[in-house]
C-alpha atoms as a PDB file:
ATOM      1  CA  UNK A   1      73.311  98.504 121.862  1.00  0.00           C
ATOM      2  CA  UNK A   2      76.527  99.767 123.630  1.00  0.00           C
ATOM      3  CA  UNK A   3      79.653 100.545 121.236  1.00  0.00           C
ATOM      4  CA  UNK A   4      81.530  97.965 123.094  1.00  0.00           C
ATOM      5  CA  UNK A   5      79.146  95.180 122.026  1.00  0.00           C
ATOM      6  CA  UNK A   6      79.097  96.963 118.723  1.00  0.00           C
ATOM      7  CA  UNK A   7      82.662  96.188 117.741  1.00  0.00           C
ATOM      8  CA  UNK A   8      82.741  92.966 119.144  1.00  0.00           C
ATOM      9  CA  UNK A   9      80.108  91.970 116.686  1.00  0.00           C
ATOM     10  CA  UNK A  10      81.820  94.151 113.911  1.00  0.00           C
ATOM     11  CA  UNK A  11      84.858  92.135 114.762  1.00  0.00           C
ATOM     12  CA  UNK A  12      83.933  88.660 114.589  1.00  0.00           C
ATOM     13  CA  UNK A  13      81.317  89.494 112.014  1.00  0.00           C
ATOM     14  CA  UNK A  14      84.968  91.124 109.516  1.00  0.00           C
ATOM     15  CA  UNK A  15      86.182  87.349 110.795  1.00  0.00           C
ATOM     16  CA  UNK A  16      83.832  85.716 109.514  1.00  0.00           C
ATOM     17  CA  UNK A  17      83.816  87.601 106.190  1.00  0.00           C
ATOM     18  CA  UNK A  18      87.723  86.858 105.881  1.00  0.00           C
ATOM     19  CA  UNK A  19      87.273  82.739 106.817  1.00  0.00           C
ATOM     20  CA  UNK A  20      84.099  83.257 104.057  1.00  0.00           C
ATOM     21  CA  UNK A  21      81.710  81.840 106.471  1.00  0.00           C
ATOM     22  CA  UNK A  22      79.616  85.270 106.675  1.00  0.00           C
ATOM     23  CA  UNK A  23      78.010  85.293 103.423  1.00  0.00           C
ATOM     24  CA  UNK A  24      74.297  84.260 103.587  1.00  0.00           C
ATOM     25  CA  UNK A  25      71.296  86.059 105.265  1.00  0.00           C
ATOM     26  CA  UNK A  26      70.638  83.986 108.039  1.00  0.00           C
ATOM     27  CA  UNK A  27      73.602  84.337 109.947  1.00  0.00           C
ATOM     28  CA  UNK A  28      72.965  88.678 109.252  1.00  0.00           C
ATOM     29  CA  UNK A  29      69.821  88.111 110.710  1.00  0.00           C
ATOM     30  CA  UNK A  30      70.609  85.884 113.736  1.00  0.00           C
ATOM     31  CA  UNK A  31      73.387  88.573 114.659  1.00  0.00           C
ATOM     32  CA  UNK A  32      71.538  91.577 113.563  1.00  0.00           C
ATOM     33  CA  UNK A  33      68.235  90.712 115.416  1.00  0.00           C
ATOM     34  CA  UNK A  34      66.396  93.924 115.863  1.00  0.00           C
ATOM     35  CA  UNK A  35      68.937  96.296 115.826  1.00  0.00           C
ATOM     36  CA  UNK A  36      68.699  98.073 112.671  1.00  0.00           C
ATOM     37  CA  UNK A  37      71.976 100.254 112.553  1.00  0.00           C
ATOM     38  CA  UNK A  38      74.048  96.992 112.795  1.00  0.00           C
ATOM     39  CA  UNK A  39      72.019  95.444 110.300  1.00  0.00           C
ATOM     40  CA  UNK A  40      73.348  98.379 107.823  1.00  0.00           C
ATOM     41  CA  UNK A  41      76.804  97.879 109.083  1.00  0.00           C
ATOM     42  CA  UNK A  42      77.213  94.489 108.279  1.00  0.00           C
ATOM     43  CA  UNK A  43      76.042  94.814 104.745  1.00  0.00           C
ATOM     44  CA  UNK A  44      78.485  97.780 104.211  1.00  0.00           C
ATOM     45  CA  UNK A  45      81.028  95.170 105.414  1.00  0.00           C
ATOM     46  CA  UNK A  46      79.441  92.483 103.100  1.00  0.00           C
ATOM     47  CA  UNK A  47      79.318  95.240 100.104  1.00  0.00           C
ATOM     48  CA  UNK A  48      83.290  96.488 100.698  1.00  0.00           C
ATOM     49  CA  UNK A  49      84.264  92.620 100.814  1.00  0.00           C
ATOM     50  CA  UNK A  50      82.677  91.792  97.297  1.00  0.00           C
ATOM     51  CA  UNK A  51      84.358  94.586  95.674  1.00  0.00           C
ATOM     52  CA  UNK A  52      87.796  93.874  97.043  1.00  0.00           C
ATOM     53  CA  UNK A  53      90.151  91.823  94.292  1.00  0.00           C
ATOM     54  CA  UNK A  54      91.946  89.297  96.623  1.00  0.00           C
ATOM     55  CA  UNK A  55      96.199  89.731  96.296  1.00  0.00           C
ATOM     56  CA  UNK A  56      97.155  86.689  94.590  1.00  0.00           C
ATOM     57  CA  UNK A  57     101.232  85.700  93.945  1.00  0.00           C
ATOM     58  CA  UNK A  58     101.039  87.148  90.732  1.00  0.00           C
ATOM     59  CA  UNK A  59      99.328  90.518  91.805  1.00  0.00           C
ATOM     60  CA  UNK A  60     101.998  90.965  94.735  1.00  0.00           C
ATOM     61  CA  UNK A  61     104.411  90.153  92.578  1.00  0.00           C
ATOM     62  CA  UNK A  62     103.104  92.906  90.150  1.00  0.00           C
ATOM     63  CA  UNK A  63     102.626  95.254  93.062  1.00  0.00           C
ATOM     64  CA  UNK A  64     105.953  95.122  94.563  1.00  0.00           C
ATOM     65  CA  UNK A  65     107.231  95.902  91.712  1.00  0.00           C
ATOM     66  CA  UNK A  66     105.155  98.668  90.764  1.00  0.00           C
ATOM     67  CA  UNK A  67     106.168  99.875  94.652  1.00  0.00           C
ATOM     68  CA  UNK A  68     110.175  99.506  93.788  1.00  0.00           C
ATOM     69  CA  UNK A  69     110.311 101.261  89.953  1.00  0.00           C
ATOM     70  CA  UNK A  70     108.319 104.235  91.662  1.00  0.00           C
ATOM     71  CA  UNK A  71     110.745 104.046  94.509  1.00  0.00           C
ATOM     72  CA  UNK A  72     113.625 104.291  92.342  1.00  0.00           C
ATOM     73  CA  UNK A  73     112.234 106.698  90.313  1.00  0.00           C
ATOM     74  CA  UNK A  74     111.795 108.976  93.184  1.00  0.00           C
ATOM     75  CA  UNK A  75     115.317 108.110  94.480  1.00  0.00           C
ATOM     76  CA  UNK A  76     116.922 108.967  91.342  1.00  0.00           C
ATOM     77  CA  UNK A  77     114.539 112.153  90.078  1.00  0.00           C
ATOM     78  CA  UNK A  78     115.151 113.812  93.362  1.00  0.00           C
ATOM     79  CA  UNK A  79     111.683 113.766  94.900  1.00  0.00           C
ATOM     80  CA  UNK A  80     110.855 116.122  97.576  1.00  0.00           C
ATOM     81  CA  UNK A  81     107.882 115.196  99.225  1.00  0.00           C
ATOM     82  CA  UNK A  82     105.321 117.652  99.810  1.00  0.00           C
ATOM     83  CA  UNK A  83     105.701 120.247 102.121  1.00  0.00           C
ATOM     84  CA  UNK A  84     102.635 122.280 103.169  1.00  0.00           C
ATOM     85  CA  UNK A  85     104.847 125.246 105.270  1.00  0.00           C
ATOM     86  CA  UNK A  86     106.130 125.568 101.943  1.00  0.00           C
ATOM     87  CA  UNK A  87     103.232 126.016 100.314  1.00  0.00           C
ATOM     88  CA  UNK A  88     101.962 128.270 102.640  1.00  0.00           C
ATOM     89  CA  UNK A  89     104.850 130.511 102.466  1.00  0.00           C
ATOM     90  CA  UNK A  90     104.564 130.454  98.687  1.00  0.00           C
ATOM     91  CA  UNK A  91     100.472 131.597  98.630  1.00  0.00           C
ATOM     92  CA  UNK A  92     100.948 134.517 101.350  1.00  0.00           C
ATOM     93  CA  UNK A  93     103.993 135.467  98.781  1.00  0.00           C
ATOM     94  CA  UNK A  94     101.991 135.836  96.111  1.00  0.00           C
ATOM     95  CA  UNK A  95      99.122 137.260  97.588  1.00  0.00           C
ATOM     96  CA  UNK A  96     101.423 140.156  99.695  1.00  0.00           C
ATOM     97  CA  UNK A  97     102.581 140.824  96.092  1.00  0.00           C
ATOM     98  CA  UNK A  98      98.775 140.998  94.474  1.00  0.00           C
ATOM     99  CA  UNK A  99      97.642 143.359  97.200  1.00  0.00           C
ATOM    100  CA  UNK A 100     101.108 145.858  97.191  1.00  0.00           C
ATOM    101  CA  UNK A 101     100.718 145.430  93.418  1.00  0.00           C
ATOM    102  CA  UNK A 102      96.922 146.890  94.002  1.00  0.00           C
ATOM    103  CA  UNK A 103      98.345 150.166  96.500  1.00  0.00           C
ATOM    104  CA  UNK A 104     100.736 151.117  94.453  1.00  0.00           C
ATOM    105  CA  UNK A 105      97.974 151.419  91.945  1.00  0.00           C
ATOM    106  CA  UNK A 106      95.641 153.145  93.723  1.00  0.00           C
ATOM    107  CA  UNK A 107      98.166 155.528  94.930  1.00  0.00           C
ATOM    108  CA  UNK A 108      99.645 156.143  91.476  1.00  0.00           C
ATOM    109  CA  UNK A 109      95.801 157.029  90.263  1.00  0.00           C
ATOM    110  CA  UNK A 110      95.250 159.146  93.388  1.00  0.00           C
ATOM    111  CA  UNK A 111      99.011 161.400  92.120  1.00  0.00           C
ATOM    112  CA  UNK A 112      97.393 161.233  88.562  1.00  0.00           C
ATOM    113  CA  UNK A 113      94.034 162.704  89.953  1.00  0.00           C
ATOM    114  CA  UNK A 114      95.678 165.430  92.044  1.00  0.00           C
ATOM    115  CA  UNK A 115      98.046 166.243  89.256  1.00  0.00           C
ATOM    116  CA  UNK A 116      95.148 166.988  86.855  1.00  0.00           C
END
């Protein structure tokens, strides 16, 4: 089966699954036919729709607020978001120190040898 056709079926099959109307075996099977990779892809979809919690008035409610006290938490703590140059910079600065850290060493116990 060509990808095109694929998603098509993908598509109206995630359509079905929204409207509710995708939920028993025959209509996997009359879609599906003999094609057994779609067959597995539909009952992922099926599987991922089941465990989804459907956003109800009270849970947006609850989520929106949740989104704003974070928000303002942020807003008012100063967040920086993260910042992976940064971070960068920081590791090859601490690792430049471990390894002149580990010369100087070396080179102190090389004097030391000589010395004795």
């Amino acid at each position: 089966m060509d990808k095109k056709t694929l998603k098509e079926i993908l598509a109206a099959h995630a359509d079905q699954l929204l409207s509710g109307k995708a939920g028993n075996k025959d209509y996997l099977e009359s879609i599906a036919g003999s094609d057994e990779e779609l067959a597995h892809l539909l009952a992922v979809a099926e599987r991922i729709q089941s465990t989804l919690k459907p956003v109800t008035p009270t849970n947006r409610e609850a989520l929106k607020q949740e989104l704003l006290t974070t928000a303002q938490l942020h807003q008012i703590e100063g967040y920086r978001p993260p910042n992976p140059w940064r971070d960068l910079f920081y590791l090859l600065t601490a690792i430049s120190f471990v390894i002149s850290l580990a010369v100087v060493l070396v080179a102190m116990r090389q004097r030391a040898q000589r010395i004795e």
